[in-house]
Structure formats: C-alpha cells, structure tokens
Protein backbone atom coordinates (compact mmCIF):
# COMPACT_ATOMS: atom_id res chain seq x y z
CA UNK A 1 -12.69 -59.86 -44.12
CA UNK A 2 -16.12 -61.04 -42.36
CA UNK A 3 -16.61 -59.78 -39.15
CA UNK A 4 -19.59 -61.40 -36.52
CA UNK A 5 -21.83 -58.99 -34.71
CA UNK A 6 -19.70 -59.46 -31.20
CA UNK A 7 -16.21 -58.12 -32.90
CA UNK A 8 -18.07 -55.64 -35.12
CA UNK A 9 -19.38 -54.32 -32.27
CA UNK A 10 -16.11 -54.59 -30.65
CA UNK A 11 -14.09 -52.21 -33.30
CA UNK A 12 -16.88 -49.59 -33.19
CA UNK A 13 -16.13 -49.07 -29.28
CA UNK A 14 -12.32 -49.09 -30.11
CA UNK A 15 -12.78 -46.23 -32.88
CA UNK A 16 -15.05 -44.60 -30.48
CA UNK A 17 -12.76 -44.25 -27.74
CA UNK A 18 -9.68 -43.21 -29.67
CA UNK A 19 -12.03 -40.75 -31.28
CA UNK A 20 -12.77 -39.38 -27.26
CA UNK A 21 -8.60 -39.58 -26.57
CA UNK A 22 -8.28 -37.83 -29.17
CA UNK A 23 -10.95 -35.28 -28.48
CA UNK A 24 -9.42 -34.59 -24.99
CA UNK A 25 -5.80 -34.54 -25.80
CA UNK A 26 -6.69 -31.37 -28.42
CA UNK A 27 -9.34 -29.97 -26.09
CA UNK A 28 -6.20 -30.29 -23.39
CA UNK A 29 -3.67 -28.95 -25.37
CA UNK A 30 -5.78 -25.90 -26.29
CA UNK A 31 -6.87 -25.42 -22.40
CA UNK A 32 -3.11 -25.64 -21.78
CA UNK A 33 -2.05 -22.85 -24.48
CA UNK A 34 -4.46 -20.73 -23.71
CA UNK A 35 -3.72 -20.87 -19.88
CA UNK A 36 -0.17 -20.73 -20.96
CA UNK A 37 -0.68 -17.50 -23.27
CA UNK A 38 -2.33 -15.78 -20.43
CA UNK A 39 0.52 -16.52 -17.89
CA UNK A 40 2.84 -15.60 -20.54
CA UNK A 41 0.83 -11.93 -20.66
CA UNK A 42 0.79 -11.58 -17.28
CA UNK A 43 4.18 -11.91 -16.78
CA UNK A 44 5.25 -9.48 -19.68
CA UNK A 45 3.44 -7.10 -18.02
CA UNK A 46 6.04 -4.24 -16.19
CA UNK A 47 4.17 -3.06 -13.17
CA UNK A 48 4.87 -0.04 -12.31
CA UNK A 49 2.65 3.36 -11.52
CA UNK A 50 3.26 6.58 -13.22
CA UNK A 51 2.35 10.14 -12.61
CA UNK A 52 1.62 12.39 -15.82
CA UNK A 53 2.12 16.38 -15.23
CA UNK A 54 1.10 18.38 -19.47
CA UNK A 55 3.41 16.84 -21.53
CA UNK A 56 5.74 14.90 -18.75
CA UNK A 57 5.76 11.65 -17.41
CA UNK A 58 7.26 10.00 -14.01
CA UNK A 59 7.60 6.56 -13.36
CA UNK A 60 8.04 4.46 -9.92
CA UNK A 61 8.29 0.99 -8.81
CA UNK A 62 5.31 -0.28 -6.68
CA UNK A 63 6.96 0.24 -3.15
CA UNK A 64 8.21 3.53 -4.60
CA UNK A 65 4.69 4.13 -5.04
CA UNK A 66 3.46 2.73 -1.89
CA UNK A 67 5.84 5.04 0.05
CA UNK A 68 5.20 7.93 -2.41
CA UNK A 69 1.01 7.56 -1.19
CA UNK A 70 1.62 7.16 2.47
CA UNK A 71 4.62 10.36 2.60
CA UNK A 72 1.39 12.59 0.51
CA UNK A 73 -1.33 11.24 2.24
CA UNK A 74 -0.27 12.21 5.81
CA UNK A 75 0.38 15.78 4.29
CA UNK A 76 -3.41 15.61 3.11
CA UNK A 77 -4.78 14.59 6.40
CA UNK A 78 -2.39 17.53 8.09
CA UNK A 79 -4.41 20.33 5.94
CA UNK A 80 -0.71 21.17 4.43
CA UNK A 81 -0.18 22.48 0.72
CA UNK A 82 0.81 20.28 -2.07
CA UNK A 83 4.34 22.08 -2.01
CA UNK A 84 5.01 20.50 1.62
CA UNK A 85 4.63 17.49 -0.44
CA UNK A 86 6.76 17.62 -2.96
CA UNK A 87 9.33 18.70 -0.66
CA UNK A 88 8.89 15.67 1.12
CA UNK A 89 8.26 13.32 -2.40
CA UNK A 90 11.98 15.15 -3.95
CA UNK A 91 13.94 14.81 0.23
CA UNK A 92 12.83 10.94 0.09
CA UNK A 93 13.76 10.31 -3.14
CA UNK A 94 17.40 11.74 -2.80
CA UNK A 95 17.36 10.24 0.16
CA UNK A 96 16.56 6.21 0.32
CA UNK A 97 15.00 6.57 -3.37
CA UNK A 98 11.27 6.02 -1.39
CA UNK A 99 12.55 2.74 0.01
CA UNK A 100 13.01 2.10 4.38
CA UNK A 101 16.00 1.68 4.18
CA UNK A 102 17.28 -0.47 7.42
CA UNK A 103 20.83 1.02 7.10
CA UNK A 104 22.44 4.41 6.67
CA UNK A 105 25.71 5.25 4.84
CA UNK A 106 29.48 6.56 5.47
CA UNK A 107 27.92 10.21 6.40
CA UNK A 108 25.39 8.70 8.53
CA UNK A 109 25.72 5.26 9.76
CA UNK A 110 22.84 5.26 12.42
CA UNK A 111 20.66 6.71 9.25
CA UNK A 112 17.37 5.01 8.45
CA UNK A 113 13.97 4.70 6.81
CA UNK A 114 12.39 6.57 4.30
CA UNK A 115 14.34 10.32 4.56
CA UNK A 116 17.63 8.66 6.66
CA UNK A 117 16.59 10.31 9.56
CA UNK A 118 19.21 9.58 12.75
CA UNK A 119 18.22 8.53 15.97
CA UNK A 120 21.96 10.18 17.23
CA UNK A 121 20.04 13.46 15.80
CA UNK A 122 17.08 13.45 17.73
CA UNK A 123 14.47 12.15 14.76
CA UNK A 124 13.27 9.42 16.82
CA UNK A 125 14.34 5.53 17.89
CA UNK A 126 15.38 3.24 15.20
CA UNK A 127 12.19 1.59 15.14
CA UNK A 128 10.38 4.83 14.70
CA UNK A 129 11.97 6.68 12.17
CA UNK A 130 12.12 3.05 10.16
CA UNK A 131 8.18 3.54 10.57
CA UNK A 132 6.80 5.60 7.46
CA UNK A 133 3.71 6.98 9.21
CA UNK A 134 6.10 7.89 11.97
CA UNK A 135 9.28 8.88 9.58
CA UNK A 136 6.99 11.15 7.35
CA UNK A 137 5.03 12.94 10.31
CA UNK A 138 9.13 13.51 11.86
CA UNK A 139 9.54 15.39 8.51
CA UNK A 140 6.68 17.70 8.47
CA UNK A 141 7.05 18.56 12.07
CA UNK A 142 10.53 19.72 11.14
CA UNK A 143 9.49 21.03 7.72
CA UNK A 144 6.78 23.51 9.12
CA UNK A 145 9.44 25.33 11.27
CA UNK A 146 10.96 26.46 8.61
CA UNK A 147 10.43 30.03 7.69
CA UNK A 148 8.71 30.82 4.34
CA UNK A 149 9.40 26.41 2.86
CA UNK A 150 5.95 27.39 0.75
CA UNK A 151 7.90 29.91 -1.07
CA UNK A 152 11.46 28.37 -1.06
CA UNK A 153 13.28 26.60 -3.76
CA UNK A 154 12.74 22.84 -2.81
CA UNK A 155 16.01 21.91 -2.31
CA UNK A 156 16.23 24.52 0.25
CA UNK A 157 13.51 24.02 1.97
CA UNK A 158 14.47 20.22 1.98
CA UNK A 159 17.79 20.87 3.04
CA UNK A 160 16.95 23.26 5.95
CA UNK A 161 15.27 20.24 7.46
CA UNK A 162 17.92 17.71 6.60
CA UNK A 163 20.94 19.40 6.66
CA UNK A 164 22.90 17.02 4.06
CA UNK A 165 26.09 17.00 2.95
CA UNK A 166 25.10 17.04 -0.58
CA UNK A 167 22.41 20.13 -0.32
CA UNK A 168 22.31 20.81 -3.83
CA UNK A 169 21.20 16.96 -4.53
CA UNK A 170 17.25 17.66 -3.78
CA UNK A 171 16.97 19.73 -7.21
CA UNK A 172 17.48 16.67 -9.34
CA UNK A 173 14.20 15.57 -8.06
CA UNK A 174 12.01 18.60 -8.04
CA UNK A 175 9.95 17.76 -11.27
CA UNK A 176 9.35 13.87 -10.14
CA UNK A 177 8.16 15.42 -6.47
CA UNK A 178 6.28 17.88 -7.98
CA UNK A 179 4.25 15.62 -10.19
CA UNK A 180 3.60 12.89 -7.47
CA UNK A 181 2.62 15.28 -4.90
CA UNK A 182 0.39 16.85 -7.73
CA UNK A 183 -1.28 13.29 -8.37
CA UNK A 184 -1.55 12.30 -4.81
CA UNK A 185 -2.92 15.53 -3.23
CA UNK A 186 -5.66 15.06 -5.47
CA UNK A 187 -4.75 18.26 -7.07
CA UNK A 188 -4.52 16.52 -10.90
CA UNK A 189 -6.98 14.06 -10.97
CA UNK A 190 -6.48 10.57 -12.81
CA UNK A 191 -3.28 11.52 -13.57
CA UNK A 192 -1.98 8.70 -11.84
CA UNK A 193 -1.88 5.33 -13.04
CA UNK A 194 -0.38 2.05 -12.04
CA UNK A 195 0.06 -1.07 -14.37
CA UNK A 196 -0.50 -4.65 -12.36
CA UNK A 197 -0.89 -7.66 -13.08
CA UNK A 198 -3.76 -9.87 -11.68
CA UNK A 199 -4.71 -10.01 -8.55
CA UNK A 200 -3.48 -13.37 -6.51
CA UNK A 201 -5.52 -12.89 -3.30
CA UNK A 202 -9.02 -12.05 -2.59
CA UNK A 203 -9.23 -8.16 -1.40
CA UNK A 204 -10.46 -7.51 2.13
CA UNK A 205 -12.45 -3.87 2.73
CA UNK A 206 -11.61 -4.12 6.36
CA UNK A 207 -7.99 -3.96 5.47
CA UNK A 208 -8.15 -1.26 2.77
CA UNK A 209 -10.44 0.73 4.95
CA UNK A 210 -8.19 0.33 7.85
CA UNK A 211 -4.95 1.52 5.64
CA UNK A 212 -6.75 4.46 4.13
CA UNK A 213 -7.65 5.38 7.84
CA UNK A 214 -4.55 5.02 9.03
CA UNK A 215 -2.94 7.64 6.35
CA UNK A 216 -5.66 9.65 6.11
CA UNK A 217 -7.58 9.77 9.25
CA UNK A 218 -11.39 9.35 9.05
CA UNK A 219 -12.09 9.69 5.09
CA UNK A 220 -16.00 10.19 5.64
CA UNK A 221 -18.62 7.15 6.22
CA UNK A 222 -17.71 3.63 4.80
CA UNK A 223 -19.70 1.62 3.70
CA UNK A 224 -18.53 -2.24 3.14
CA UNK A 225 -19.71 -5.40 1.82
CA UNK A 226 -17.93 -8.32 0.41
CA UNK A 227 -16.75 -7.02 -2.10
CA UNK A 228 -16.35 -3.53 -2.40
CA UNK A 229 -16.22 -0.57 -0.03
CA UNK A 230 -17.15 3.19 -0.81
CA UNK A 231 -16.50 6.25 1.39
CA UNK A 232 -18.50 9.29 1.53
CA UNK A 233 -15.94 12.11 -0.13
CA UNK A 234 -15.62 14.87 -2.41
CA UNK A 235 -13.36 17.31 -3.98
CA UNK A 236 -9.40 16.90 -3.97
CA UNK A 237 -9.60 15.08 -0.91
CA UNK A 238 -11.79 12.49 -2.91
CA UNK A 239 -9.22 12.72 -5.82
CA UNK A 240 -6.33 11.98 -3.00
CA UNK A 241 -8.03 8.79 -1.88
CA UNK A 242 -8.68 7.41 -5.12
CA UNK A 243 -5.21 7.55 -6.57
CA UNK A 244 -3.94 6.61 -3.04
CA UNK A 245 -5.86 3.69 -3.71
CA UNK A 246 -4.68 2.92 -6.50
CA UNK A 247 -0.91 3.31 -5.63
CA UNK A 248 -1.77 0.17 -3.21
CA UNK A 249 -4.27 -1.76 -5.17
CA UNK A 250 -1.30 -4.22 -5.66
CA UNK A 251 -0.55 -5.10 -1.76
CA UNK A 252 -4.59 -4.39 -0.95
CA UNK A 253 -5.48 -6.45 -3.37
CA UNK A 254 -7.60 -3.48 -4.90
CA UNK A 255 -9.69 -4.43 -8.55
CA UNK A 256 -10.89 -0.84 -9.33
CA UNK A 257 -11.43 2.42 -8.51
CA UNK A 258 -13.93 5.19 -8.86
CA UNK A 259 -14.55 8.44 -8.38
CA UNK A 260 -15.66 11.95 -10.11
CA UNK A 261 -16.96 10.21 -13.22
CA UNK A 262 -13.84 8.23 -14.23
CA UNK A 263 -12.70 4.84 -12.99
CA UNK A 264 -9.15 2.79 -12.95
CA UNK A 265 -9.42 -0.69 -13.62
CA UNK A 266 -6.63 -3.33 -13.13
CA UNK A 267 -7.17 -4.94 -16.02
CA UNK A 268 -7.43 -1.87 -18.48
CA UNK A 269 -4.54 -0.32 -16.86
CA UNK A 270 -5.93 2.86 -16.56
CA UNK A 271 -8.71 5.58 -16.16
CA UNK A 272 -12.12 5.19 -18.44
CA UNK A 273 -14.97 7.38 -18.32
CA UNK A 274 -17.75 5.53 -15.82
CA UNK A 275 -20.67 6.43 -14.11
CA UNK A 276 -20.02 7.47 -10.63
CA UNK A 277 -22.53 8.96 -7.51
CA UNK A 278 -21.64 12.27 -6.99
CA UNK A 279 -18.98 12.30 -3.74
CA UNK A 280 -18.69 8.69 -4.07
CA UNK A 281 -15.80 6.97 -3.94
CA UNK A 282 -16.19 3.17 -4.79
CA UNK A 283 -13.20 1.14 -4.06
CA UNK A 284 -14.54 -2.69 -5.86
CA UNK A 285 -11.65 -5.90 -4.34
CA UNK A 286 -10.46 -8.72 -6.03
CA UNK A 287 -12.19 -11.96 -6.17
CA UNK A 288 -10.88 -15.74 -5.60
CA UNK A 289 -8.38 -15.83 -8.42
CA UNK A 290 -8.61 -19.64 -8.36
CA UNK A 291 -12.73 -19.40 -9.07
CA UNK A 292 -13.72 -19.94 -12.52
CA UNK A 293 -14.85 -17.18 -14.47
CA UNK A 294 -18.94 -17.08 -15.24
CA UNK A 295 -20.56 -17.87 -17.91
C-alpha cells in the first residue's frame, strides 16, 4: 500500500515513540532491579558488632554494643584497669544482658537499668540508676572498695558489689567480658568490628563529639568540619575511642573510622590497612543518603 508524505511521516513518529516507551520501560525496569537488589542486600545484612580475642569470637546486638562502649569507656576515662571492665562487661550481662532495663524481677522488683541496681538499696533514684553514665559510674564506685577485685575471680569480685542471689551466675560470662573490655579499653586494637547497614541520616560531628565527651571526658583537641571530625590522641586511649566509635557508628550515624594505620569502613564491614597521621584519630559521617552518588 501507497502511503503520501503526511501519513508516511505520520508512522515514522508512531515507531519512534514506541521505540522511546520502550526504551524507558527497560531502562525503568533495570533502575528498579537494581534499586531493588540493593535494598534486598541491605536488608540481608545481620548487624551486629563482634569482639575477636586469638582464636575466639563474641557477638552482640547493637544496643548490647552501645551499652558495652559507654560501661568501658567510663572505666577508661577513670584511669581503671581493663579487669574493672570486664567485671563490669560479665555483672551487666548476667544482669539485664547490657539492656536498661525499666523493670526488675521477683528478687528485686524496684531493680533497674543496666546492672539492676535498687533504689531501696541505696544505688541511686530510679531515674539515675536507669541512666548508664550514672548506673556504670554507681558500679565502679562500689567496685573499687572492694579489696584486691584486680586479682579476684570475676564473679567474685562482681558479686561482692552486687550481692545476687545467683553469685555463681557472673562466670558464664567471664570470656565475653573479658574480650569486650579487651576491645574497648583499647588494649586489642581493631579487634572489634560491627556489621551495619547504610547509613539513613546525615552524621553530625557536634553530636559524636559531644557523646565521645560525655563517656570519655576531654579526648584531646577536635577538630570538625562538615563532614568529619578528628581528635588529637594516641596510644590505647586512641585505640578506645576508635572502636568506641565504632560500637555507635549506627545511632551517630558514623561512615568510618581511623586510627594507628588501619581504618573501619561501614561498607567493607571491617578494618583495612589505610594511611593514618600519627595520633590521629579521624572519625569521617555519613552523607545525605537521598543524594545521588557522583559521577
């Protein structure tokens, strides 16, 4: 069939613009799948933080973790040893299983927070012992009284300052304690490591520099921008930060970390070699999750 110019013309524009709907509907379905596929990844991913002592490993849940930094961190900033630690890491475990806990139990109904401390007791109010800052400084206080606790067994040192009815219960978490506290005093460094999944908010260095500060006291001199923010600090007080750091990059919105030549990235889900100033430690935030990514 003869067409004129007009309806030749006419059909070219048609097959044109099926050929574009087509185009878009496969470009679209291959935005969508790969979008999709990348949810999908994300939410496969356990998160979860882990400490790893020779040949052993220990796993939390992030607000295990959380709790786990903050109970270490005020034992750092106190000068105390890594065993006054994990004597605190195994009591809190047993204890509310490093949750704050807003109830207490049959032996002790008015128990709360992190170690079940009891206002009837003299640990505090309610609303201070279900403070952790507060709850964990209540537990040192009580926990340097006791006679020789560097050189006790752990559970007895833990139960001379709790004074449970199950006293023997601390044991079963001497190994876990141990390997936290090891992690988190800086003592073993990079050997803790916490799986995420992306961040969903942008970070904010006044925030992480005002938790760290509030653990730790002052950390050395900060230095902030946009996007990042370093502090000025070395040794196993550096290591301490850093993995402290990490144990909150979730809720701080934290995108890496480094210090002492290594660095912890979100997205490799762990520690790589990197090059790092010498008593540096570089804490880099998350950016707009919704912002495309550059070219």
């Amino acid at each position: 069939m003869a067409y004129t110019k007009d309806e030749a013309r006419k059909r070219r524009r048609v097959k044109t613009a099926l050929v574009l709907v087509t185009l878009v509907t496969v470009l679209s379905g291959g935005i969508y799948v790969a979008v999709n596929q990348v949810t999908s990844s994300e939410v496969l991913i356990r998160e979860r933080c882990t400490a790893v002592v020779g040949n052993d490993t220990y796993e939390l849940g992030l607000e295990q973790a959380e709790n786990a930094s903050l109970i270490v961190a005020v034992a750092v900033a106190r000068g105390l040893p890594a065993r006054a630690a994990s004597i605190a890491l195994a009591t809190a475990v047993q204890e509310s299983g490093l949750r704050n806990l807003d109830y207490g139990d049959q032996a002790g109904p008015d128990s709360r927070g992190l170690f079940q401390q009891r206002p009837s007791q003299g640990w505090g109010t309610d609303e201070e012992v279900q403070d952790p800052l507060y709850a964990a400084g209540a537990f040192y206080d009580a926990l340097v009284k006791v006679p020789g606790y560097e050189t006790l067994p752990i559970t007895e040192a833990a139960q001379a300052v709790q004074r449970s009815a199950l006293p023997d219960a601390y044991a079963d978490h001497e190994a876990e304690g141990r390997a936290f506290a090891s992690a988190l005093t800086g003592n073993s460094p990079a050997s803790l490591n916490c799986v995420l999944r992306g961040a969903d908010q942008i970070g904010d260095p006044v925030s992480v520099q005002s938790a760290a500060e509030r653990v730790f006291g002052p950390l050395g001199v900060p230095v902030a921008d946009a996007g990042s923010l370093s502090f000025e600090v070395t040794g196993t007080r550096g290591w301490a930060a850093a993995q402290w750091a990490v144990a909150n990059a979730k809720t701080l919105h934290i995108e890496s970390v480094a210090f002492g030549g290594l660095q912890w990235t979100r997205t490799g889900h762990g520690w790589d070699a990197a090059e790092t100033a010498t008593g540096q430690l570089v804490i880099q935030l998350a950016g707009d999750p919704t912002a495309p990514p550059e070219a």
